[in-house]
Protein backbone atom coordinates (compact mmCIF):
# COMPACT_ATOMS: atom_id res chain seq x y z
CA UNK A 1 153.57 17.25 73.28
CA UNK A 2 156.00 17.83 76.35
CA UNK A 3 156.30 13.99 77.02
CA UNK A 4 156.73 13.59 73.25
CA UNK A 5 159.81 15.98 73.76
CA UNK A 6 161.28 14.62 76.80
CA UNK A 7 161.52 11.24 75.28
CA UNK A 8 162.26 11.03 71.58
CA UNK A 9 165.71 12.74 72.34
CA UNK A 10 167.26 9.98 74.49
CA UNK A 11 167.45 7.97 70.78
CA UNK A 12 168.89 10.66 68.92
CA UNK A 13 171.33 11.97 72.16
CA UNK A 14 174.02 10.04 70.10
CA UNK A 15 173.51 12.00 67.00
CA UNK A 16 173.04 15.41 68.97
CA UNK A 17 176.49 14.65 70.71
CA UNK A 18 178.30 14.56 67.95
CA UNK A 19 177.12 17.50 66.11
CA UNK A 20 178.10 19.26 69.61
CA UNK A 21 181.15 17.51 69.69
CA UNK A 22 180.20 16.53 73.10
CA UNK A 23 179.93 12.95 74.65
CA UNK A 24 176.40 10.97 74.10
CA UNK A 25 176.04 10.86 78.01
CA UNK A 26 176.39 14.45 78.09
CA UNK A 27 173.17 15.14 75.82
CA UNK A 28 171.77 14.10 79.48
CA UNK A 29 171.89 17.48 80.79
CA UNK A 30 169.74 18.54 78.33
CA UNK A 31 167.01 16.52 79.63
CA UNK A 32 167.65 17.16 83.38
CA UNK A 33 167.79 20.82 82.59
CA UNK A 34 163.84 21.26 81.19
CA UNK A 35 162.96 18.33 83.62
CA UNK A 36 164.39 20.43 86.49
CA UNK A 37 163.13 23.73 84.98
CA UNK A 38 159.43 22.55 85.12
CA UNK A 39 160.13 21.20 88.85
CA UNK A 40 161.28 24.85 89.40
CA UNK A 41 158.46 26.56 87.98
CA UNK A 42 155.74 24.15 88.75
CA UNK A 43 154.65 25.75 92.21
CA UNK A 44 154.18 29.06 90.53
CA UNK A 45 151.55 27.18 87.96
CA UNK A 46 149.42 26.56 90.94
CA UNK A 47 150.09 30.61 92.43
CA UNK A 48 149.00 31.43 88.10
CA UNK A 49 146.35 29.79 87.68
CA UNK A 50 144.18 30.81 91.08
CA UNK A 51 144.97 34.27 90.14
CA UNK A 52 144.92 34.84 86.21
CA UNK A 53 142.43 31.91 85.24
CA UNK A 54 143.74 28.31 84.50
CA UNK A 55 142.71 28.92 80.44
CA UNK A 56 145.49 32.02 80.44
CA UNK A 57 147.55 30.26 82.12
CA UNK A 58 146.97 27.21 79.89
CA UNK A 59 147.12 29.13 76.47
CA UNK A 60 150.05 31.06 77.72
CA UNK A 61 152.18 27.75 78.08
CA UNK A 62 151.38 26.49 74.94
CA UNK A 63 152.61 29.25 73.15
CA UNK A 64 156.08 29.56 75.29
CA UNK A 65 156.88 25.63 74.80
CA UNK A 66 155.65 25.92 70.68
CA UNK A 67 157.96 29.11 70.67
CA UNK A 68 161.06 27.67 72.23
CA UNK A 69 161.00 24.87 70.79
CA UNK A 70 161.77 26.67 67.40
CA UNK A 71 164.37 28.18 69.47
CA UNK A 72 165.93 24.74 70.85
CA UNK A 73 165.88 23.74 66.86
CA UNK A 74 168.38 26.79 65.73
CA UNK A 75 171.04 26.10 68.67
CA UNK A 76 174.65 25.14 67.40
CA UNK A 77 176.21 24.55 70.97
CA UNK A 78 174.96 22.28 74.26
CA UNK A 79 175.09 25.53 76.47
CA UNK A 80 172.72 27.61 74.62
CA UNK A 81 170.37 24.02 73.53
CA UNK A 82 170.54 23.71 77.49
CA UNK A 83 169.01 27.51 77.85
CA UNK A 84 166.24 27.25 75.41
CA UNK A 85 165.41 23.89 76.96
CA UNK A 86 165.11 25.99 80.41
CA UNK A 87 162.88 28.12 78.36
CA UNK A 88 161.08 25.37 76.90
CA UNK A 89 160.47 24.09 80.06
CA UNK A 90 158.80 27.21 81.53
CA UNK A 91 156.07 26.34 79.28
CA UNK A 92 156.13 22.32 80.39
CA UNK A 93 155.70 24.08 83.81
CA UNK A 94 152.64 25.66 83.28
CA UNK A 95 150.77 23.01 81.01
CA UNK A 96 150.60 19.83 82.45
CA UNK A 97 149.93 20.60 86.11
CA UNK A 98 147.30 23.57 84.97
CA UNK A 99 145.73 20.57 83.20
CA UNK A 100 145.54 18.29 85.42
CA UNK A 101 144.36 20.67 88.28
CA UNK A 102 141.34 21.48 85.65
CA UNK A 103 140.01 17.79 85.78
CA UNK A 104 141.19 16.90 89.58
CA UNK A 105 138.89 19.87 90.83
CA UNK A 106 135.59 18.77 89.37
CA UNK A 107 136.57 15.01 90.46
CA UNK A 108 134.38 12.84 93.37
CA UNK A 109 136.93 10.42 95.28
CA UNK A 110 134.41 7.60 93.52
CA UNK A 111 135.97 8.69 90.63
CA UNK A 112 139.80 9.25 90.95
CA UNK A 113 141.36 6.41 89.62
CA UNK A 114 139.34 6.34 86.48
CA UNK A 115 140.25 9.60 85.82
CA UNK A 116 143.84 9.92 86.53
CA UNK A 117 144.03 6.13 84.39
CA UNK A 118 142.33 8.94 81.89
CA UNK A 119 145.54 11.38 82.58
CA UNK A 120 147.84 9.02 81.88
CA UNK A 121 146.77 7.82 78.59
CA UNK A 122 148.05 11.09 77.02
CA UNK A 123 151.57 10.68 78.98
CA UNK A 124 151.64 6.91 77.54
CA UNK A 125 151.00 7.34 74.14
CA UNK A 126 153.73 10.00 73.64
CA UNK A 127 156.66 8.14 74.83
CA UNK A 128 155.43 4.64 72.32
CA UNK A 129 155.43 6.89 69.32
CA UNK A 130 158.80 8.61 70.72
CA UNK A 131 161.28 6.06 70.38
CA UNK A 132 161.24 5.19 66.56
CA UNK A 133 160.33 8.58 65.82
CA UNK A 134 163.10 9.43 67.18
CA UNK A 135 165.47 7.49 65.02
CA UNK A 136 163.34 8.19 61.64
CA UNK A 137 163.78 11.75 61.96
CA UNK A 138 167.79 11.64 63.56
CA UNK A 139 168.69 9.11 60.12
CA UNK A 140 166.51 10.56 57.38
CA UNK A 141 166.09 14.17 58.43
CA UNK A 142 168.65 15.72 60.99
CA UNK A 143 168.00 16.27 65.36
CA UNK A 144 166.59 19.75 65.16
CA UNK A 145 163.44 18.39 63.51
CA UNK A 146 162.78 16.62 66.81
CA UNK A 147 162.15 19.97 68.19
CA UNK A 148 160.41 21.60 65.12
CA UNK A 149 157.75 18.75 65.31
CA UNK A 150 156.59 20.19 68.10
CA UNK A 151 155.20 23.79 66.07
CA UNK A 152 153.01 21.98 64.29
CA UNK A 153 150.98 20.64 67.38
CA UNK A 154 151.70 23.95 69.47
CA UNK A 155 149.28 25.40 66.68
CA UNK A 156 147.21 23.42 66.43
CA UNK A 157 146.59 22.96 69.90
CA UNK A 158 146.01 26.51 71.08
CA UNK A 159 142.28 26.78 69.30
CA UNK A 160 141.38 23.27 70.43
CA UNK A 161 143.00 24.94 74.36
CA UNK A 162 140.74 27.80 74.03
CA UNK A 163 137.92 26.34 73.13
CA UNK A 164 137.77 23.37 75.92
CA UNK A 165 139.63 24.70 79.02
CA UNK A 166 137.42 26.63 81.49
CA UNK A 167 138.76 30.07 82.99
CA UNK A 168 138.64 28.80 86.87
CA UNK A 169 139.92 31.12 89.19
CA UNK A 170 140.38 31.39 93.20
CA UNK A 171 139.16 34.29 94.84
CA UNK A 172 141.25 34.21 97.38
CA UNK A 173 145.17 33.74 95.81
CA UNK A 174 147.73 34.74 97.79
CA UNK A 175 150.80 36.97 97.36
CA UNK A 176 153.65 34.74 95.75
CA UNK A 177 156.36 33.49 98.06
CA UNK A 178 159.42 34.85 96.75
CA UNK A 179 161.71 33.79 99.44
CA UNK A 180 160.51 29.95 99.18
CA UNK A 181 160.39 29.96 95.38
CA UNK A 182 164.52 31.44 95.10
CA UNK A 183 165.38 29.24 98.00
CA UNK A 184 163.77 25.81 96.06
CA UNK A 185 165.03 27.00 92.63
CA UNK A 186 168.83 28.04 93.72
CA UNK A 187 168.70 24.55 95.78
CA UNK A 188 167.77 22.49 93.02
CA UNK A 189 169.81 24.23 90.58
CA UNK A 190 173.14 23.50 92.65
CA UNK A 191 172.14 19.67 92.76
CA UNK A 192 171.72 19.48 88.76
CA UNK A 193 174.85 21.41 88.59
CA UNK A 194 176.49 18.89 91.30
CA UNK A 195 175.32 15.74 89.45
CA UNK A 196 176.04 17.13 85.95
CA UNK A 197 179.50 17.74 87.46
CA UNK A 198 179.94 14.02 88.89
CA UNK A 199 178.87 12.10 85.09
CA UNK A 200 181.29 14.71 83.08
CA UNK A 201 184.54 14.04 81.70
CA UNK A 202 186.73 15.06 82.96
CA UNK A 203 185.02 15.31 86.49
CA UNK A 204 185.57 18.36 88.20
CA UNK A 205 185.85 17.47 91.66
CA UNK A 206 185.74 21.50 93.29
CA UNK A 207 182.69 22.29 91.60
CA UNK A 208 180.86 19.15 92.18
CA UNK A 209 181.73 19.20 96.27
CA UNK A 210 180.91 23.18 96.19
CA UNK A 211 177.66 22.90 94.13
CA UNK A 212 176.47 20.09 96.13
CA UNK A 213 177.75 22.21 99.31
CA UNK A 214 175.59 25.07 97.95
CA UNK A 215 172.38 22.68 97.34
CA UNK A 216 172.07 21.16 100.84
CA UNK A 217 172.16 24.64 102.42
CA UNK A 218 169.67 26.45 100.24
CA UNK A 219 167.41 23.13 100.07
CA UNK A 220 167.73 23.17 103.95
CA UNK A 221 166.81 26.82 104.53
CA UNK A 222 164.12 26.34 101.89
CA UNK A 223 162.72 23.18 103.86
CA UNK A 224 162.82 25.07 106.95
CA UNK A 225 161.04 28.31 105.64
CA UNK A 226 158.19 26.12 103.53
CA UNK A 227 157.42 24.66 106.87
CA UNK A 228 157.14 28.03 108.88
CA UNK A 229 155.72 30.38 106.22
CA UNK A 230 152.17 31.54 106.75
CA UNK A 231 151.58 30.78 102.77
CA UNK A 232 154.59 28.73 101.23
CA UNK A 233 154.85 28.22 97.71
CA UNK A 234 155.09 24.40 98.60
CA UNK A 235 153.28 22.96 101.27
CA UNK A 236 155.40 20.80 103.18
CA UNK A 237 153.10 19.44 105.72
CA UNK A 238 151.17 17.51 103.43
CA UNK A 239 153.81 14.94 103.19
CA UNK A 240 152.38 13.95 106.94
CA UNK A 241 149.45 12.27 105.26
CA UNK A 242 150.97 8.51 105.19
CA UNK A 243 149.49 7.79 101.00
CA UNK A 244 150.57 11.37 100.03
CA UNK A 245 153.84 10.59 101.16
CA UNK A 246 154.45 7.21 100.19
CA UNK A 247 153.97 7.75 96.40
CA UNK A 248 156.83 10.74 97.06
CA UNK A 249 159.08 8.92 98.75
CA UNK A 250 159.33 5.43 97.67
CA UNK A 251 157.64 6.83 94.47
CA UNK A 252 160.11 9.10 93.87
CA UNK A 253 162.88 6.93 93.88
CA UNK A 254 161.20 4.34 91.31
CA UNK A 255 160.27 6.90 89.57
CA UNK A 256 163.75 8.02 89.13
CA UNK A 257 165.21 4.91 88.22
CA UNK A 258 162.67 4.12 85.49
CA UNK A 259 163.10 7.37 83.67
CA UNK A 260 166.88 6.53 83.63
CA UNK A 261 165.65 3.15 81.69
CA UNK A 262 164.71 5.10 78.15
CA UNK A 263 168.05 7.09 78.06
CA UNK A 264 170.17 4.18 78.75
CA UNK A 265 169.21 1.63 76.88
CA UNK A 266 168.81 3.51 73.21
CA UNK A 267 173.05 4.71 74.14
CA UNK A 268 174.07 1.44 74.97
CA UNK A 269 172.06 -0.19 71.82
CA UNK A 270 173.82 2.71 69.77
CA UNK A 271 176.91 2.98 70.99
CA UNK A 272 177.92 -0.58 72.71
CA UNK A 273 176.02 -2.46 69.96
CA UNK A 274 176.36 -0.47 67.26
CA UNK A 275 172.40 -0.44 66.20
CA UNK A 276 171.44 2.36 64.10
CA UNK A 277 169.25 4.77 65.48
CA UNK A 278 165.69 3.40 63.82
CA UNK A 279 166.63 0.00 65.17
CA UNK A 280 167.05 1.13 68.61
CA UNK A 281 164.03 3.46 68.68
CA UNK A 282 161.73 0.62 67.41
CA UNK A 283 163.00 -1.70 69.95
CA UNK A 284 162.75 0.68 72.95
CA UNK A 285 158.89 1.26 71.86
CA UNK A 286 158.51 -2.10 72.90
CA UNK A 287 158.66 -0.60 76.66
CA UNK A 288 156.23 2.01 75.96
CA UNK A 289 154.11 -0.89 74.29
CA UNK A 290 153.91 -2.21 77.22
CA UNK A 291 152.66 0.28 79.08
CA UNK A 292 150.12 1.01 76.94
CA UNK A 293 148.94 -2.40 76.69
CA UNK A 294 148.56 -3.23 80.26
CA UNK A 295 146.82 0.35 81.10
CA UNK A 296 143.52 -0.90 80.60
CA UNK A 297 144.00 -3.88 83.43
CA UNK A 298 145.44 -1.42 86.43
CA UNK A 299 142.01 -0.05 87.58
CA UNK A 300 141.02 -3.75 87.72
CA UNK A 301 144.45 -5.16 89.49
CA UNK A 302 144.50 -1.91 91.95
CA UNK A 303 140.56 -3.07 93.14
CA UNK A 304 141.62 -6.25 92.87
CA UNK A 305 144.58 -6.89 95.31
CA UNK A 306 144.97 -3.21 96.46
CA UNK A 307 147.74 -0.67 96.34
CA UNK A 308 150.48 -2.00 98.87
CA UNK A 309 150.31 -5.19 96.91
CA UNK A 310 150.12 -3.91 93.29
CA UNK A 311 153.07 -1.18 94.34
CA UNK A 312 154.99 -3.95 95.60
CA UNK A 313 154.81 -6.24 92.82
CA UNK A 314 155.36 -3.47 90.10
CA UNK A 315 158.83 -2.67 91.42
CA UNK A 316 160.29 -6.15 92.15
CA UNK A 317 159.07 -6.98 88.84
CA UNK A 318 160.76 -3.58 87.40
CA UNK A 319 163.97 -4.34 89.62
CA UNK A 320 164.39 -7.67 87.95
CA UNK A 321 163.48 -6.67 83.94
CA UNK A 322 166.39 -4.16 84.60
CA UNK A 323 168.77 -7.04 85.71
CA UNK A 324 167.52 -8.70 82.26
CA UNK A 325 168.87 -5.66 80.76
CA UNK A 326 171.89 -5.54 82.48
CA UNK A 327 172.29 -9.26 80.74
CA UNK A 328 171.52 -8.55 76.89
CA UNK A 329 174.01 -8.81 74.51
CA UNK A 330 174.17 -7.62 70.65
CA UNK A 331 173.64 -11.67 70.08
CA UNK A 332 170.53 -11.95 72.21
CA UNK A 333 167.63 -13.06 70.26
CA UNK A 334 165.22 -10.17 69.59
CA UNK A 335 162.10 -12.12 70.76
CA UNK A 336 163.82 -12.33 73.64
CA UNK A 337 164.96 -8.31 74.26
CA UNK A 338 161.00 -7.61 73.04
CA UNK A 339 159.51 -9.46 76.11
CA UNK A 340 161.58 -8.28 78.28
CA UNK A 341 161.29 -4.70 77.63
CA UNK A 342 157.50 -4.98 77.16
CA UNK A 343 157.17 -6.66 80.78
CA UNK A 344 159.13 -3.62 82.25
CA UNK A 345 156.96 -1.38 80.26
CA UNK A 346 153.77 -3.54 81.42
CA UNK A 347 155.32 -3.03 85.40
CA UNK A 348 155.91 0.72 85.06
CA UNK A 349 152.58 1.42 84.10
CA UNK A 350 150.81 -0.44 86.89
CA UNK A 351 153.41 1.05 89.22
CA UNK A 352 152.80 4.60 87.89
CA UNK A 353 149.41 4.35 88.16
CA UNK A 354 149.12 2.58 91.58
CA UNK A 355 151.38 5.84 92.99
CA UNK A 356 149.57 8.42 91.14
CA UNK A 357 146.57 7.03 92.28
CA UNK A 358 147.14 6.76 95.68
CA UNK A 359 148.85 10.23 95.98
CA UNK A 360 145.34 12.23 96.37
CA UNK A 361 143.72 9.46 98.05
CA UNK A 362 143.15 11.15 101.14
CA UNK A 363 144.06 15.02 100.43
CA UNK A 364 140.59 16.94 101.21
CA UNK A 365 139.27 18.32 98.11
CA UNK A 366 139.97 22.50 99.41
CA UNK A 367 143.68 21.56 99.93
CA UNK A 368 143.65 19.47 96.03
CA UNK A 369 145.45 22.60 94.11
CA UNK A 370 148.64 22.49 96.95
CA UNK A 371 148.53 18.74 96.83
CA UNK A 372 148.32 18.76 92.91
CA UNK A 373 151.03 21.40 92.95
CA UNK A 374 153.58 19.34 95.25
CA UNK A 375 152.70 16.57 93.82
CA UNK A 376 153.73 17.67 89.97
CA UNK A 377 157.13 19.35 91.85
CA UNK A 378 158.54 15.88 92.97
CA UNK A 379 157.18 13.73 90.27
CA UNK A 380 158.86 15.58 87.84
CA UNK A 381 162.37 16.43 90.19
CA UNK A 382 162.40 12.88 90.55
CA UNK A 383 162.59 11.98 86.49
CA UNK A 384 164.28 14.48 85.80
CA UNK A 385 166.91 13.73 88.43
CA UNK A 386 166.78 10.10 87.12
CA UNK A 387 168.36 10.88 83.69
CA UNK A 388 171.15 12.19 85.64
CA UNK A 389 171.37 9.58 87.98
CA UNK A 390 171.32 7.37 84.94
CA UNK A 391 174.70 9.39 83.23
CA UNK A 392 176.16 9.74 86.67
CA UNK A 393 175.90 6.00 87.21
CA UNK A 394 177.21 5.32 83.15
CA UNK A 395 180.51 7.12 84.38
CA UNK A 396 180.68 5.57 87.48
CA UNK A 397 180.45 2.25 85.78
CA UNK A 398 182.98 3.51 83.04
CA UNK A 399 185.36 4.61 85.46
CA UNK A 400 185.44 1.26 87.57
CA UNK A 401 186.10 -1.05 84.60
CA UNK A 402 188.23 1.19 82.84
CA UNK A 403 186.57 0.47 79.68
CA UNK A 404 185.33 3.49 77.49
CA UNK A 405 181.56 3.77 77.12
CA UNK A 406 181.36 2.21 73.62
CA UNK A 407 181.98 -1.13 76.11
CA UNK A 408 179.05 -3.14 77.10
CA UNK A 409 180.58 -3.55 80.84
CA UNK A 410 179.77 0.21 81.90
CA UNK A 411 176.07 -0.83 80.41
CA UNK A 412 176.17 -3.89 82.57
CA UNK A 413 177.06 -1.79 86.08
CA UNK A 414 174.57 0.66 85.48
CA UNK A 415 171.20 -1.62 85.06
CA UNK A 416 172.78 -3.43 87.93
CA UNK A 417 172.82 0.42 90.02
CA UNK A 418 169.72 0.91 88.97
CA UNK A 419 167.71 -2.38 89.83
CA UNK A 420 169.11 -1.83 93.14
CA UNK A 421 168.09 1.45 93.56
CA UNK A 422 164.74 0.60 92.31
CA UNK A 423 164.53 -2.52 95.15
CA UNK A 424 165.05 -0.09 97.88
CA UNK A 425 161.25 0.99 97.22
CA UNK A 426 160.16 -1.98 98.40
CA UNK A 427 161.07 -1.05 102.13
CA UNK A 428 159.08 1.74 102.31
CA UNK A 429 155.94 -0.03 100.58
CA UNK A 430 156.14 -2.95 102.70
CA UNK A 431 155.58 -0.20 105.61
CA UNK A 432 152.38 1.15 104.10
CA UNK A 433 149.31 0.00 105.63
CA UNK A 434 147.24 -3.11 104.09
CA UNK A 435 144.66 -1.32 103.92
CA UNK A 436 146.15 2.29 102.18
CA UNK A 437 143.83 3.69 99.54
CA UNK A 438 141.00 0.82 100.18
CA UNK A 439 138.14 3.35 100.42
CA UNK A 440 138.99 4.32 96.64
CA UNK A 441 138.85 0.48 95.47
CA UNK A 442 135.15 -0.73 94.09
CA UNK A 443 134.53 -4.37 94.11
CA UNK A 444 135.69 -6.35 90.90
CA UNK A 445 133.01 -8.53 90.70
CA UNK A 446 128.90 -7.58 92.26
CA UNK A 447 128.31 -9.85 95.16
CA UNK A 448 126.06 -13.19 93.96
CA UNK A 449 122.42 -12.35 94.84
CA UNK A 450 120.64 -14.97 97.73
CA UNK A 451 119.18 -18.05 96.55
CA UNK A 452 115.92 -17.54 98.03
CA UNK A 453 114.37 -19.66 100.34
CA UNK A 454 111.40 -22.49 99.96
C-alpha cells in the first residue's frame, strides 16, 4: 500500500499540477515531503515498537496512512496536499520498518537473503501495478482516487494485521531522545526546503542559501550529539561496520538516482511527447516488469559471483539504461523503449537486493532493531531526496538550454545528471572487499561426489 502510493502519482503529477495550477515538476514536493516525513519518523518506529508492542504499533499505522489518505483525496491546494502527505507519511513511518523488524528478528544469517528477496516482493509488485494504474484512474476517473484506493486496502488490511503480527516487545526500551530526534528532523526539513527552493520557479535564491545554511548546522549538531549520546535515537557508529556502510553510502546515492527514474520519465513522456497518461503509465511498468522478472535470479547471481561484483555490475548497467533514456525520442520504436526500460528495471532489482542484502550482513543479531532502524532512515532519505534531485536537476537542465520543460533537451540533461551521479557508486564499490558478505553466499551448485576407487 505505501509503495503503491509513492509511485502511481509520478504518472498523474501532470494532471495534479494543473488542477493546482502549479508546474508538473512541482507535484515533486509532494513526494519528497511523505518520503522525508517517514525518514523523520522512522527512528521513533524502532523507540514504539520495543515499548508498546510491534502489533500496536503496526495496527496503529495502518489506520493513520488509511485515514490520511482520505484526507490527501479532499485537498484543493499543493500546501495543504503537502500536509496530509506529512500525515500520511507518519503512518508509512511506522509500517514498513515495524514489519520488517518482525521478520529480521526471528531470522538465522543462513537465512537472510531469502528472506529479505521475500521483503522485497511486496515493494516490487506495487510499483508494476502503479504506473498504468496510475493513468487509468488520472483519464477515466480524476487524481484524488489515487489516494482513495488506498481505504479500501487500509480496511481490509487491519484484521488480516491483527491477526498475523505478533505483540514483541523489549524489556528494556529506553527513554526517547528528544534532542537527537528535533535536531535530525529540523536538519532534514531545511534540506527538503533548500532543494524544493533550488527546482522552483521562480528560484528563490535567499531562502534556498538560508535553508540550506540552517540544514548543515542542525544536521551537524545532530551528527555530533548521535555520536556522544548515551542512547541516540540513531546509532551512528554502526556505519563503522565496512557492509553496513557501503549499502548507505554508495547505496544511497544509487538509490537516489533510481527513484528519480519513475518521476522523470512519465513527465517527459507526458509533457515533451505528448503521450496520454495510460500510455505513459503502461510503458513505465515495463521498468517495474523488470524488476519483478529478474527477482527470482538475484539469490542465485549474489551466490554466484558475490556482492562487490553483482553491486558493480547493477549500477554500470543502470548508469548506461539511463543514457538510453536520455536518447529516446517520441519516434523511437516502442520495442525498443520496452527493452530498455525493462533492463534498467532488471538492474535495479539485482542492485536493490545485493545492498539490502548486504546491509545486515554482519550487524550482531542484539544490535538488529538499531541497524534495521538506521537502515530504513537512509534508505528512504535517500529516495525521497532522489525525486527532488530529479526536479532540481529538470530545472537545472531547463535553465541551461533555455528551453521550457515541454522541450525534450531539459529531459536529455537530466538522464545525462543522473547516469553520472549513479556512476559515482562505482568508486566506493570497487573499494569493498572481494570477499564482503561471502559468509552469507551458499554454493550454487553441490560439489560432484568422488568417483570411488578400484
Amino acid at each position: 500500500m505505501e509503495i503503491l502510493d509513492g509511485t502511481i502519482i509520478s504518472t498523474a503529477a501532470p494532471d495534479i499540477g494543473r488542477s493546482l495550477h502549479v508546474r508538473a515538476a512541482d507535484v515533486g514536493v509532494v513526494i519528497t515531503a511523505y518520503a522525508v516525513a517517514v525518514a523523520v519518523l522512522i527512528p521513533v518506529s524502532g523507540w514504539l515498537a520495543n515499548r508498546l508492542g510491534t502489533r500496536s504499533v503496526f495496527l496503529t499505522a495502518i489506520a493513520t496512512f488509511t485515514v490520511a489518505s482520505g484526507l490527501c483525496a479532499l485537498s484543493r491546494s499543493l500546501p495543504v496536499l503537502v500536509a496530509f502527505r506529512v500525515l500520511q507519511g507518519a503512518g508509512g513511518a511506522l509500517m514498513v520498518p515495524v514489519g520488517r523488524l518482525v521478520v529480521l528478528r526471528d531470522t538465522a544469517k543462513r537465512d537472510l537473503i531469502r528472506a529479505i528477496a521475500f521483503l522485497t516482493w511486496p515493494a516490487l509488485t506495487a510499483p508494476v501495478v502503479a504506473p498504468l494504474a496510475g493513468g487509468l484512474i488520472t483519464t477515466y476517473l480524476s487524481w484524488p482516487w489515487i489516494f482513495l484506493i488506498n481505504v479500501p486496502l487500509g480496511v481490509a488490511a487491519l484484521p488480516f494485521a491483527a491477526a498475523t503480527i505478533p505483540q514483541l516487545r523489549s524489556p528494556a526500551a529506553q527513554l526517547i531522545d528528544l534532542s537527537g530526534f528535533a535536531q535530525t528532523a529540523g536538519g532534514l526539513a531545511c534540506l527538503v526546503l533548500a532543494i524544493s527552493a533550488l527546482g522552483s520557479t521562480p528560484t528563490s535564491w535567499t531562502f534556498a542559501g538560508g535553508a540550506g545554511l540552517a540544514a548543515a548546522l542542525l544536521l551537524a549538531t545532530s551528527t555530533r550529539h548521535l555520536l556522544r549520546a548515551a542512547h541516540p535515537l540513531l546509532e551512528l557508529d554502526l556505519l563503522a561496520i565496512r557492509t553496513f556502510r557501503l549499502p548507505h553510502f554508495s547505496g544511497g546515492t544509487f538509490r537516489a538516482t533510481v527513484f528519480a527514474v519513475p518521476f522523470v520519465l512519465p513527465l517527459m513522456l507526458q509533457d515533451a511527447f505528448g503521450w496520454t497518461p495510460v500510455t505513459a503509465g503502461a510503458l513505465v511498468m515495463s521498468v517495474f516488469a523488470g524488476n519483478l522478472s529478474i527477482k527470482p535470479a538475484t539469490t542465485y547471481l549474489l551466490n554466484r559471483w558475490g556482492f562487490r561484483s553483482v553491486i558493480t555490475g547493477s549500477v554500470s548497467v543502470v548508469s548506461l539504461t539511463m543514457v538510453g533514456c536520455a536518447g529516446l525520442t517520441a519516434s523511437t520504436p516502442l520495442a525498443v523503449m520496452v527493452v530498455l526500460l525493462v533492463i534498467s528495471g532488471a538492474a535495479r532489482s539485482v542492485g536493490f537486493t545485493a545492498y539490502g542484502t548486504l546491509t545486515f550482513a554482519d550487524v550482531d543479531q542484539q544490535r538488529m532493531t538499531a541497524a534495521n532502524t538506521l537502515s530504513a532512515t537512509l534508505q528512504q532519505l535517500a529516495g525521497g531526496l532522489g525525486v527532488a534531485v530529479g526536479a532540481l536537476a529538470l530545472q537545472l537542465g531547463t535553465g541551461l538550454t533555455g528551453q521550457p520543460a515541454t522541450a525534450v533537451l531539459p529531459y536529455r540533461l537530466t538522464f545525462i545528471t543522473l547516469a553520472l551521479l549513479t556512476s559515482t557508486c562505482l568508486v566506493e564499490a570497487r573499494r569493498a572487499g572481494a570477499d564482503a558478505g561471502d559468509h552469507l553466499r551458499t554454493p550454487t551448485r553441490s560439489p560432484r561426489p568422488a568417483r570411488p576407487t578400484r
